[in-house]
C-alpha atoms as a PDB file:
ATOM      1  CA  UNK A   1       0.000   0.000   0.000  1.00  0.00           C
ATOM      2  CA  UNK A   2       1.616   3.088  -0.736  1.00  0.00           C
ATOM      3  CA  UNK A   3       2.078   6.004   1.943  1.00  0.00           C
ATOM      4  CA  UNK A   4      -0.338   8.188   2.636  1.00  0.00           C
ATOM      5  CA  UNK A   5       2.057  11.709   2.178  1.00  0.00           C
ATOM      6  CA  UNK A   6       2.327  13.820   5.328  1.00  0.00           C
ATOM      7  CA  UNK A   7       1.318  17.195   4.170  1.00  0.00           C
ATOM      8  CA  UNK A   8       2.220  19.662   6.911  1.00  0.00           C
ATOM      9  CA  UNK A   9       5.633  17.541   7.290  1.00  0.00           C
ATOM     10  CA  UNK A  10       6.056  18.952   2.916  1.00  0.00           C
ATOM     11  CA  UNK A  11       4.728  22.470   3.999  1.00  0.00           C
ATOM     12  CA  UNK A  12       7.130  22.548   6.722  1.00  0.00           C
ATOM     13  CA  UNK A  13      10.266  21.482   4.750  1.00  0.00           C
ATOM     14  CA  UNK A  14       9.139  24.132   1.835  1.00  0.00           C
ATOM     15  CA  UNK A  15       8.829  27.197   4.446  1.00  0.00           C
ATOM     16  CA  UNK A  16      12.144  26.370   6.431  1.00  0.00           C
ATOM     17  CA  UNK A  17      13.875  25.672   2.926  1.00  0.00           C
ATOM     18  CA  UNK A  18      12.692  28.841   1.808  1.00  0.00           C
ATOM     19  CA  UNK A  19      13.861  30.588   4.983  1.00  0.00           C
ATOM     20  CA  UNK A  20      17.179  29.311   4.970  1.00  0.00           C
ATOM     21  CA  UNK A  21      17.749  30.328   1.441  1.00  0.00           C
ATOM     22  CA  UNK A  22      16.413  33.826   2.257  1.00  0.00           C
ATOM     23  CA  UNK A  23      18.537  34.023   5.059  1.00  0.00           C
ATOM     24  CA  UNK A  24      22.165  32.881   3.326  1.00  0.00           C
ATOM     25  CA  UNK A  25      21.115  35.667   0.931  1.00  0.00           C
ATOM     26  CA  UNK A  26      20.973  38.151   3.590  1.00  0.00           C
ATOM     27  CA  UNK A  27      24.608  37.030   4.604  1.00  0.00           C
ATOM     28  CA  UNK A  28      26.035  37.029   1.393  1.00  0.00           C
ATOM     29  CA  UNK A  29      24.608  40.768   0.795  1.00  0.00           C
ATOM     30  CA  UNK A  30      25.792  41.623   4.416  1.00  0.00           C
ATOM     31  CA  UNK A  31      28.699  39.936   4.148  1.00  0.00           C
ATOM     32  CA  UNK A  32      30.252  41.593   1.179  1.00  0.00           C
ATOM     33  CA  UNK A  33      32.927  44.047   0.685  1.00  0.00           C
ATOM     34  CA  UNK A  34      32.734  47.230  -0.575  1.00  0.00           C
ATOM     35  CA  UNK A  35      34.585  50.946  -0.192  1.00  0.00           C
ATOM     36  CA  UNK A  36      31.404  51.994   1.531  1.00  0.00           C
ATOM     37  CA  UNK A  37      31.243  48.783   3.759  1.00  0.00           C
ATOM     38  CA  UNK A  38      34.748  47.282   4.149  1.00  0.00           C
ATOM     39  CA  UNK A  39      34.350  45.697   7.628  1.00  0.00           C
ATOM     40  CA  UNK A  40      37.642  45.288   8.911  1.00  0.00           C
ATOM     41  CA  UNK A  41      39.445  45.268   5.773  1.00  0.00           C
ATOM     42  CA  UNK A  42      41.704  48.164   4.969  1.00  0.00           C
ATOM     43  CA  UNK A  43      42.700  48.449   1.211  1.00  0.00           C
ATOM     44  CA  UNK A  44      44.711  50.479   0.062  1.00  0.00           C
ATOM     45  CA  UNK A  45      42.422  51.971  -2.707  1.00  0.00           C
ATOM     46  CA  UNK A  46      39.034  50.403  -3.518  1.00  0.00           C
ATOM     47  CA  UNK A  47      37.384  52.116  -6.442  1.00  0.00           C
ATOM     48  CA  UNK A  48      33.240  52.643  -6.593  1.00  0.00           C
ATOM     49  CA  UNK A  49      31.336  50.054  -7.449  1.00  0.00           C
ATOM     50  CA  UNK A  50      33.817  47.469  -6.595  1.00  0.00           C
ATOM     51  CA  UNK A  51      32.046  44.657  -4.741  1.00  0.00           C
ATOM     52  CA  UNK A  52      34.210  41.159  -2.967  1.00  0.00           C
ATOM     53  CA  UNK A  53      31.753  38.439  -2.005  1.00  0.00           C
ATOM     54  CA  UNK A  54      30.821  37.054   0.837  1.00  0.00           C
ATOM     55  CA  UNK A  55      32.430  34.594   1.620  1.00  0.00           C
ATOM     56  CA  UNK A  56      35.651  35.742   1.099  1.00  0.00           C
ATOM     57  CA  UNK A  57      39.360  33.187   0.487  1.00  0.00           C
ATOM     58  CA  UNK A  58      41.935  34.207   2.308  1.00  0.00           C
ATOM     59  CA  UNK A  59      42.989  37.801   2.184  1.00  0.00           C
ATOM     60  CA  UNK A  60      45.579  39.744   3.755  1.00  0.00           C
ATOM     61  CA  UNK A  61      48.039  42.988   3.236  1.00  0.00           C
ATOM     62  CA  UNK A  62      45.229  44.870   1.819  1.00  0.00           C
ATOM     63  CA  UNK A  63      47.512  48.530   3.003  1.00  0.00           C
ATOM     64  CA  UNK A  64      49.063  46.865  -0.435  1.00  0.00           C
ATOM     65  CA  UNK A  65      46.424  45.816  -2.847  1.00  0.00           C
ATOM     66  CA  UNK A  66      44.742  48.724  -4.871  1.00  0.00           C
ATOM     67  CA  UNK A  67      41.146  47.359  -6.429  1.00  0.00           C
ATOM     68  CA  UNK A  68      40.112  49.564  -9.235  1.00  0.00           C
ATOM     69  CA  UNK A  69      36.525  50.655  -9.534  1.00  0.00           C
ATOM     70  CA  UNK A  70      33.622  48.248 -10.611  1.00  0.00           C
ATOM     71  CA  UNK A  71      35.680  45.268 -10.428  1.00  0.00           C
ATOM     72  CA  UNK A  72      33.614  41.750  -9.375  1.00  0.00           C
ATOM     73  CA  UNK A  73      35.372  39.372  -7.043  1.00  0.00           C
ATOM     74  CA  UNK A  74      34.041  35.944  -6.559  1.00  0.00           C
ATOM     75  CA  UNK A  75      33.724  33.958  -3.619  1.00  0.00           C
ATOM     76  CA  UNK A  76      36.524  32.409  -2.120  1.00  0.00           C
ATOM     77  CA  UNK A  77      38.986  34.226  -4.039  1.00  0.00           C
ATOM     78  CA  UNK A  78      41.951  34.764  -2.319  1.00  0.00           C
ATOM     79  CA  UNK A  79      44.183  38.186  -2.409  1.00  0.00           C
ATOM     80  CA  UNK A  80      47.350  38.558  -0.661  1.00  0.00           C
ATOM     81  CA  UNK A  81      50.206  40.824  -0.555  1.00  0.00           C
ATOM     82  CA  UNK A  82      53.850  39.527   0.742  1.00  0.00           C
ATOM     83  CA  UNK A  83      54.430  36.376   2.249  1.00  0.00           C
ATOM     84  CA  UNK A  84      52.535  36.680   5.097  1.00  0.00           C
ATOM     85  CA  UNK A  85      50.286  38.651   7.235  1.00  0.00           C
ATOM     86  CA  UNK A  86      51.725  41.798   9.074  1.00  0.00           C
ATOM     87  CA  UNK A  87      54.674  42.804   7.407  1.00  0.00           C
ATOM     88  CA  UNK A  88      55.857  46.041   6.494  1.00  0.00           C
ATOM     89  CA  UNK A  89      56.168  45.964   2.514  1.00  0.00           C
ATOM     90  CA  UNK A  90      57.185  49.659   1.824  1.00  0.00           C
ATOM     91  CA  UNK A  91      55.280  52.837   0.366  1.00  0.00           C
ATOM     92  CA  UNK A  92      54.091  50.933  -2.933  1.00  0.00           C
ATOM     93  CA  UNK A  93      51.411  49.074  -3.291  1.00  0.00           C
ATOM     94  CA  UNK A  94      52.326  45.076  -4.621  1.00  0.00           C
ATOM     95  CA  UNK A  95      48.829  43.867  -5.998  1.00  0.00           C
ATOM     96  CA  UNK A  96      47.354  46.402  -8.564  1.00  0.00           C
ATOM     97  CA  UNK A  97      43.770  45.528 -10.162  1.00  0.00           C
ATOM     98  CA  UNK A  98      42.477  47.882 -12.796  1.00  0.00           C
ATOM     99  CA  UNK A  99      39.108  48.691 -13.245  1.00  0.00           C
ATOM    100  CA  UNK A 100      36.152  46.543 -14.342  1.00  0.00           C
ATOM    101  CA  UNK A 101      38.420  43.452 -13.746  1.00  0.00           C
ATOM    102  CA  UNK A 102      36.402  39.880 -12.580  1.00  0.00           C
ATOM    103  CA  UNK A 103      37.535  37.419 -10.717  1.00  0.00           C
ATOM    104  CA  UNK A 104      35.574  34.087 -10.839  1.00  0.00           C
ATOM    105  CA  UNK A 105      34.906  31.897  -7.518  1.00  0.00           C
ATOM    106  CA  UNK A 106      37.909  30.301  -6.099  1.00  0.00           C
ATOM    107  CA  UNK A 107      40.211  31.958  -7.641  1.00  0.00           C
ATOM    108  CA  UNK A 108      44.136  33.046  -6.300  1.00  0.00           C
ATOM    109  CA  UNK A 109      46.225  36.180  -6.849  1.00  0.00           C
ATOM    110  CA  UNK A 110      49.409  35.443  -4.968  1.00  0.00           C
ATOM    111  CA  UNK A 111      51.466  38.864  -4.786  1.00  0.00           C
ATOM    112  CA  UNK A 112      55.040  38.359  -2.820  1.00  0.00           C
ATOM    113  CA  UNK A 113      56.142  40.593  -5.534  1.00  0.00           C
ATOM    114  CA  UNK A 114      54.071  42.863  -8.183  1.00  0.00           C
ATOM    115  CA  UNK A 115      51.286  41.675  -9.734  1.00  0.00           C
ATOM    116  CA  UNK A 116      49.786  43.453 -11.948  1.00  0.00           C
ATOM    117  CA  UNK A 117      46.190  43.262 -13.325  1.00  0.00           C
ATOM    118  CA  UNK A 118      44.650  45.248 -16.642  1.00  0.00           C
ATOM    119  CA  UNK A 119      41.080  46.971 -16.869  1.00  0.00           C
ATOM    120  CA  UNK A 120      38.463  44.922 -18.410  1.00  0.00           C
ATOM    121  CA  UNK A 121      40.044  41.448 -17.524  1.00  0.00           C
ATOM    122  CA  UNK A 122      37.785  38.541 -17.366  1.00  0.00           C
ATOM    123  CA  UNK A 123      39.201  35.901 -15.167  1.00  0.00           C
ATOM    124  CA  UNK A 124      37.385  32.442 -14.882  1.00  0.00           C
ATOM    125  CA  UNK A 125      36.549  30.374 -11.852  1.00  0.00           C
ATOM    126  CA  UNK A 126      39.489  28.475  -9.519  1.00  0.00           C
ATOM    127  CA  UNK A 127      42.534  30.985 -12.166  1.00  0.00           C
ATOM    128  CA  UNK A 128      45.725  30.532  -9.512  1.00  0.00           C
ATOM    129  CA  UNK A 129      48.363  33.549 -10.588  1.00  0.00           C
ATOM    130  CA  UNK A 130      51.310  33.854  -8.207  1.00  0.00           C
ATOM    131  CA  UNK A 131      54.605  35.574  -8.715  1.00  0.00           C
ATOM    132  CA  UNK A 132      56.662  33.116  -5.812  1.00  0.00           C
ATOM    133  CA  UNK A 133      57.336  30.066  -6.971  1.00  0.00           C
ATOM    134  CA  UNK A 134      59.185  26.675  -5.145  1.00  0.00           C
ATOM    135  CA  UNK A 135      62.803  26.567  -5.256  1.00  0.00           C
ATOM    136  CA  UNK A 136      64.464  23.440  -5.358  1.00  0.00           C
ATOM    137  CA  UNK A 137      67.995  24.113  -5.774  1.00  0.00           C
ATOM    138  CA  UNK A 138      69.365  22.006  -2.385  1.00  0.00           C
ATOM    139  CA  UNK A 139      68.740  18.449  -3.027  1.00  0.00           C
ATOM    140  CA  UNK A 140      69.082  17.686   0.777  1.00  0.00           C
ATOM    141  CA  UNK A 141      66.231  20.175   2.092  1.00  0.00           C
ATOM    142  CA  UNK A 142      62.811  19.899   1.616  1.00  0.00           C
ATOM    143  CA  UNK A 143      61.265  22.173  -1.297  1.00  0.00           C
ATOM    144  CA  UNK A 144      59.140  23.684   0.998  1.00  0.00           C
ATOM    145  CA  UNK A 145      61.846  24.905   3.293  1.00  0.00           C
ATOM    146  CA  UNK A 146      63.755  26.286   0.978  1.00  0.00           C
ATOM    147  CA  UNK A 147      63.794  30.309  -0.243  1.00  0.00           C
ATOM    148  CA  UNK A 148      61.370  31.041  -2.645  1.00  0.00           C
ATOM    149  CA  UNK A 149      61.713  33.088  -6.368  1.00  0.00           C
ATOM    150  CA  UNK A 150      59.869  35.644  -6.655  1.00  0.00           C
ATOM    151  CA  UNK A 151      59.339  37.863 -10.555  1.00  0.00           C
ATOM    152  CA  UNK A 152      56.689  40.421 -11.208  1.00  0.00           C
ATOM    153  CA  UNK A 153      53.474  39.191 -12.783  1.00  0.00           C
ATOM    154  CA  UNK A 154      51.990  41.243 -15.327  1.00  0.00           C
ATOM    155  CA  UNK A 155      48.234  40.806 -17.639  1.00  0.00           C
ATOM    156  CA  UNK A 156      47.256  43.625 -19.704  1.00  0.00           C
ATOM    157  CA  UNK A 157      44.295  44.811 -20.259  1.00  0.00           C
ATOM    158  CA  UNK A 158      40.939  43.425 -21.895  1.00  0.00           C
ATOM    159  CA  UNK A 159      42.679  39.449 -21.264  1.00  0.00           C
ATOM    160  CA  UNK A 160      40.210  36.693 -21.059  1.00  0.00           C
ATOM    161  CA  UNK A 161      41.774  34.061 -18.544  1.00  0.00           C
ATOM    162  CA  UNK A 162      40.272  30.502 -18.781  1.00  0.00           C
ATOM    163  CA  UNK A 163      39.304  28.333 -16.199  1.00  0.00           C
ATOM    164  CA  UNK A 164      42.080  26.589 -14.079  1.00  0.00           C
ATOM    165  CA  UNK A 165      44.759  28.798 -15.849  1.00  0.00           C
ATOM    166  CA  UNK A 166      48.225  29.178 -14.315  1.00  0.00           C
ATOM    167  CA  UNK A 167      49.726  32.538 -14.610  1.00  0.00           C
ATOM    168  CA  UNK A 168      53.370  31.433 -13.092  1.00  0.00           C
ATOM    169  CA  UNK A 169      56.089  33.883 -11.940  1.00  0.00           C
ATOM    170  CA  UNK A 170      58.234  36.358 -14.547  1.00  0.00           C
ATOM    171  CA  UNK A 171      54.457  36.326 -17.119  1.00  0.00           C
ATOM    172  CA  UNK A 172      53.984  39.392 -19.196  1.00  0.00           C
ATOM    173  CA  UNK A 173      50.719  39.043 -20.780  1.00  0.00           C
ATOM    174  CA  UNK A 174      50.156  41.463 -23.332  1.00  0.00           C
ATOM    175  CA  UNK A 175      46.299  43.123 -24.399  1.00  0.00           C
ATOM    176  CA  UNK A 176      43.553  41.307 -25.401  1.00  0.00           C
ATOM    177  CA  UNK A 177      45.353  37.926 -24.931  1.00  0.00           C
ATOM    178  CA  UNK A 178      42.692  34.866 -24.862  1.00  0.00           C
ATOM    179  CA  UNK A 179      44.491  32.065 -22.451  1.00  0.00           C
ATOM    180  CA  UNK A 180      42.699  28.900 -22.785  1.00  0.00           C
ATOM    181  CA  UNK A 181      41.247  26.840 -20.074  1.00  0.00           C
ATOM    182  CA  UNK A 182      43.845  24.793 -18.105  1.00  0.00           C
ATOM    183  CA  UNK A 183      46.766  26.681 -19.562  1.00  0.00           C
ATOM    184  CA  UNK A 184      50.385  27.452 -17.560  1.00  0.00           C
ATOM    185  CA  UNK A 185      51.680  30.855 -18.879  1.00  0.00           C
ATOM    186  CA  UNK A 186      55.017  31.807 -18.502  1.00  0.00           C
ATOM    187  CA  UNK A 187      57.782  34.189 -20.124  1.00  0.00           C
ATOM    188  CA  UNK A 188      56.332  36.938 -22.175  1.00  0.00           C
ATOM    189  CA  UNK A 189      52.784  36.807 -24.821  1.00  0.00           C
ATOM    190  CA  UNK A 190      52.397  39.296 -27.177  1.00  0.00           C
ATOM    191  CA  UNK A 191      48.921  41.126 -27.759  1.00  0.00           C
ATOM    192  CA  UNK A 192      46.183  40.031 -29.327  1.00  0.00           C
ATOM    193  CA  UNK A 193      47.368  36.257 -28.944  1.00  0.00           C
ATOM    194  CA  UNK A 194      45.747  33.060 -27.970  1.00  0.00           C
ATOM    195  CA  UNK A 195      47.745  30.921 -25.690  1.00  0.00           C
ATOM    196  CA  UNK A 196      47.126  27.202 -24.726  1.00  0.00           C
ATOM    197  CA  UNK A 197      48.583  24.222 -23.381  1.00  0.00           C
ATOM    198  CA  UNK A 198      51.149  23.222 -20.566  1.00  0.00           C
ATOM    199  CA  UNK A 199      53.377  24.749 -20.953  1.00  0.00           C
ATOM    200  CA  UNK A 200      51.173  27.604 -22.969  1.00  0.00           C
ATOM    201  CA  UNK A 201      51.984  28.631 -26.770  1.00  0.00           C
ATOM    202  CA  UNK A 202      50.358  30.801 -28.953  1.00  0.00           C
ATOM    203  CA  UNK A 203      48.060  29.246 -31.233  1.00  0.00           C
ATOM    204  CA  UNK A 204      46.730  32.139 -32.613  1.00  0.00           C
ATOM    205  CA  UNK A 205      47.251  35.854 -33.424  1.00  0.00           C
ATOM    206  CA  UNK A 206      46.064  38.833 -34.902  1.00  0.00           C
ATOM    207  CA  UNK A 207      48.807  41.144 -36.979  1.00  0.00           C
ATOM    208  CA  UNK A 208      47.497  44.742 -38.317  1.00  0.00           C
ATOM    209  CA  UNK A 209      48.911  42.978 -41.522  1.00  0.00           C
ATOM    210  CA  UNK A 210      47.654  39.808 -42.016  1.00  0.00           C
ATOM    211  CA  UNK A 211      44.566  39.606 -39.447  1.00  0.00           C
ATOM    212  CA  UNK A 212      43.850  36.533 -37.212  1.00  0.00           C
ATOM    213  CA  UNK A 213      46.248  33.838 -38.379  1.00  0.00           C
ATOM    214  CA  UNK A 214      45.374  30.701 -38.481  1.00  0.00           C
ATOM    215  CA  UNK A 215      41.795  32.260 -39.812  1.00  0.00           C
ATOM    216  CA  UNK A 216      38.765  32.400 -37.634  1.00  0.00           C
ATOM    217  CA  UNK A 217      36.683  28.954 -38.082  1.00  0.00           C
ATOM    218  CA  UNK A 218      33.393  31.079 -37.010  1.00  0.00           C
ATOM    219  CA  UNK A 219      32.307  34.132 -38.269  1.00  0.00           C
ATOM    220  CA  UNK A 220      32.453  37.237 -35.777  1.00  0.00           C
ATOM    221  CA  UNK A 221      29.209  37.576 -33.538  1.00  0.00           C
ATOM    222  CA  UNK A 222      27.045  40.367 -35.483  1.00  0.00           C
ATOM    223  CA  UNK A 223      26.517  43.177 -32.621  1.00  0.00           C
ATOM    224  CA  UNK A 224      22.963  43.968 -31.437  1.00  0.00           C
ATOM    225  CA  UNK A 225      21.886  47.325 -33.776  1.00  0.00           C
ATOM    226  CA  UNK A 226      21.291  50.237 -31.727  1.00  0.00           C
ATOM    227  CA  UNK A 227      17.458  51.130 -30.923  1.00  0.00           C
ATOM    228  CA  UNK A 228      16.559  47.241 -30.696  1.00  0.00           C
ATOM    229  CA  UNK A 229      14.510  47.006 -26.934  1.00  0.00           C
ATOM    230  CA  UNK A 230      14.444  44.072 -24.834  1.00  0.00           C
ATOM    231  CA  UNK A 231      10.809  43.296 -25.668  1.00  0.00           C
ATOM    232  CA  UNK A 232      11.976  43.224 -29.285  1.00  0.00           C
ATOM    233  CA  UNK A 233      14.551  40.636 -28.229  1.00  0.00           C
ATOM    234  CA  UNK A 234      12.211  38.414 -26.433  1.00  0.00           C
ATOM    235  CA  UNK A 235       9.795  38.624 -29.673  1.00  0.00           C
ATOM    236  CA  UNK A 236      12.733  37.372 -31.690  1.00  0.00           C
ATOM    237  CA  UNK A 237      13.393  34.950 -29.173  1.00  0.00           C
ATOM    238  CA  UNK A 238       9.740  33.092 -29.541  1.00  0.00           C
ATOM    239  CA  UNK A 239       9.840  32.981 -33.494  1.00  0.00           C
ATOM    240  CA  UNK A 240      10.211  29.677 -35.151  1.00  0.00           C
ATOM    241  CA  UNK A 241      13.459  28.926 -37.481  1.00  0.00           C
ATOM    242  CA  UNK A 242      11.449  29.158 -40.451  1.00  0.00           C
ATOM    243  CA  UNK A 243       9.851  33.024 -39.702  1.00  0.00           C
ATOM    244  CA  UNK A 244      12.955  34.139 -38.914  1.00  0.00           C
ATOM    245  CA  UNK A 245      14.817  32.791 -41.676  1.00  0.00           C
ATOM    246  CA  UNK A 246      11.939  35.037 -43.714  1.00  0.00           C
ATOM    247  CA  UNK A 247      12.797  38.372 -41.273  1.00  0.00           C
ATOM    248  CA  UNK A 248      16.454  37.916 -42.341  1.00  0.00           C
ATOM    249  CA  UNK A 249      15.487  37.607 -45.849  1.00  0.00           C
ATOM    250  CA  UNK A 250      13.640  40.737 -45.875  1.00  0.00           C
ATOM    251  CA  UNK A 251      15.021  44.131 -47.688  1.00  0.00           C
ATOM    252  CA  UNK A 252      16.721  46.419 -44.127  1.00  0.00           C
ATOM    253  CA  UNK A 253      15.353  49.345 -45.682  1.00  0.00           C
ATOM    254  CA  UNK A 254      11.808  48.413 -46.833  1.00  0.00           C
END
């Protein structure tokens, strides 16, 4: 015989659910960090608009790390400056993010030296870029017991990072450089490059001369025209293949 279902048990569930979801969301909003609500973070410039969410990796020497303004950092992604908490790293600041730079959930930006971040960088989810890396010079001592190297780390701007990329020590990432999902950048990239693989190589890049080489396989996305509403878009959105193979058809100008 099946169960006869407890209905105020189901109503229950569905109102605590609800509440608990409505109440992380309250913590997340609360819990964020802005340059109007830092908590007990001190950064040394935070620009407007800038939001970290809640919850936060591990952060520390923010009297080093300048944010630009209306840059989105994920949660648990981690921002330090030096090698540890409390030290005294001098009048410059070591971690520099331009402005509208995102950072995706779980990502690390390890600064013992410079790192440097462009405007308008998109950086995917769980991107680790450090500029300390292991030494392992002394075959008797353990790695991690050993000094450190340390080289300035720098992305230019408008850089699309992939998912799980490496940015290792010494990188100079030119502008509008595409670095593919899983890569490990190091040494220099030139602009408008795409990088991929481990150890990452270019694979493509655009010359004033000769364009994208190896060609584009797709064509370029055609832009949204100017005037078109968001009602307009959903109408578009509801058409069958067939009318809208007859809109595109039709004369622009008639």
């Amino acid at each position: 015989m099946p169960k006869r279902k407890n209905t105020f048990s189901s109503w229950r569930r569905r109102q605590v659910q609800r509440a608990v979801h409505a109440g992380w969301a309250w913590v997340q909003r609360t819990g964020s960090v802005t340059a109007e609500h830092p908590g007990r973070f001190r950064f040394g410039a935070m620009g407007t608009g800038t939001r970290l969410a809640f919850p936060l990796g591990t952060v520390f020497g923010e009297p080093w790390i300048h944010l630009g303004a209306h840059c989105v950092i994920g949660e648990q992604v981690t921002l330090t400056a030096g090698l540890m908490p409390d030290l005294d790293l001098g009048p410059e600041p070591i971690l520099r993010i331009g402005d509208g730079v995102v950072l995706g959930r779980g990502s690390h930006v390890i600064a013992d030296t410079t790192v440097t971040i462009g405007s308008d960088c998109y950086v995917g989810p769980y991107v680790y870029v450090t500029s300390t890396n292991h030494s392992y010079d002394d075959p008797h001592q353990p790695i991690g017991k050993q000094w450190p190297r340390m080289e300035p780390v720098e992305i230019g701007p408008g850089c699309w990072i992939g998912t799980g990329a490496v940015i290792l020590p010494g990188a100079r990432i030119g502008r509008n450089v595409v670095v593919a999902a899983g890569a490990v950048v190091r040494g220099a990239v030139p602009d408008h490059a795409v990088v991929a693989g481990a150890p990452a190589r270019v694979v493509r890049r655009w010359t004033p001369a000769g364009g994208w080489q190896p060609p584009l396989r797709t064509p370029a996305p055609v832009p949204i025209p100017e005037g078109v509403t968001p009602e307009q878009l959903t109408a578009l959105a509801d058409l069958d293949a067939e009318t809208a193979a007859r809109l595109a058809a039709l004369d622009p100008e008639a």
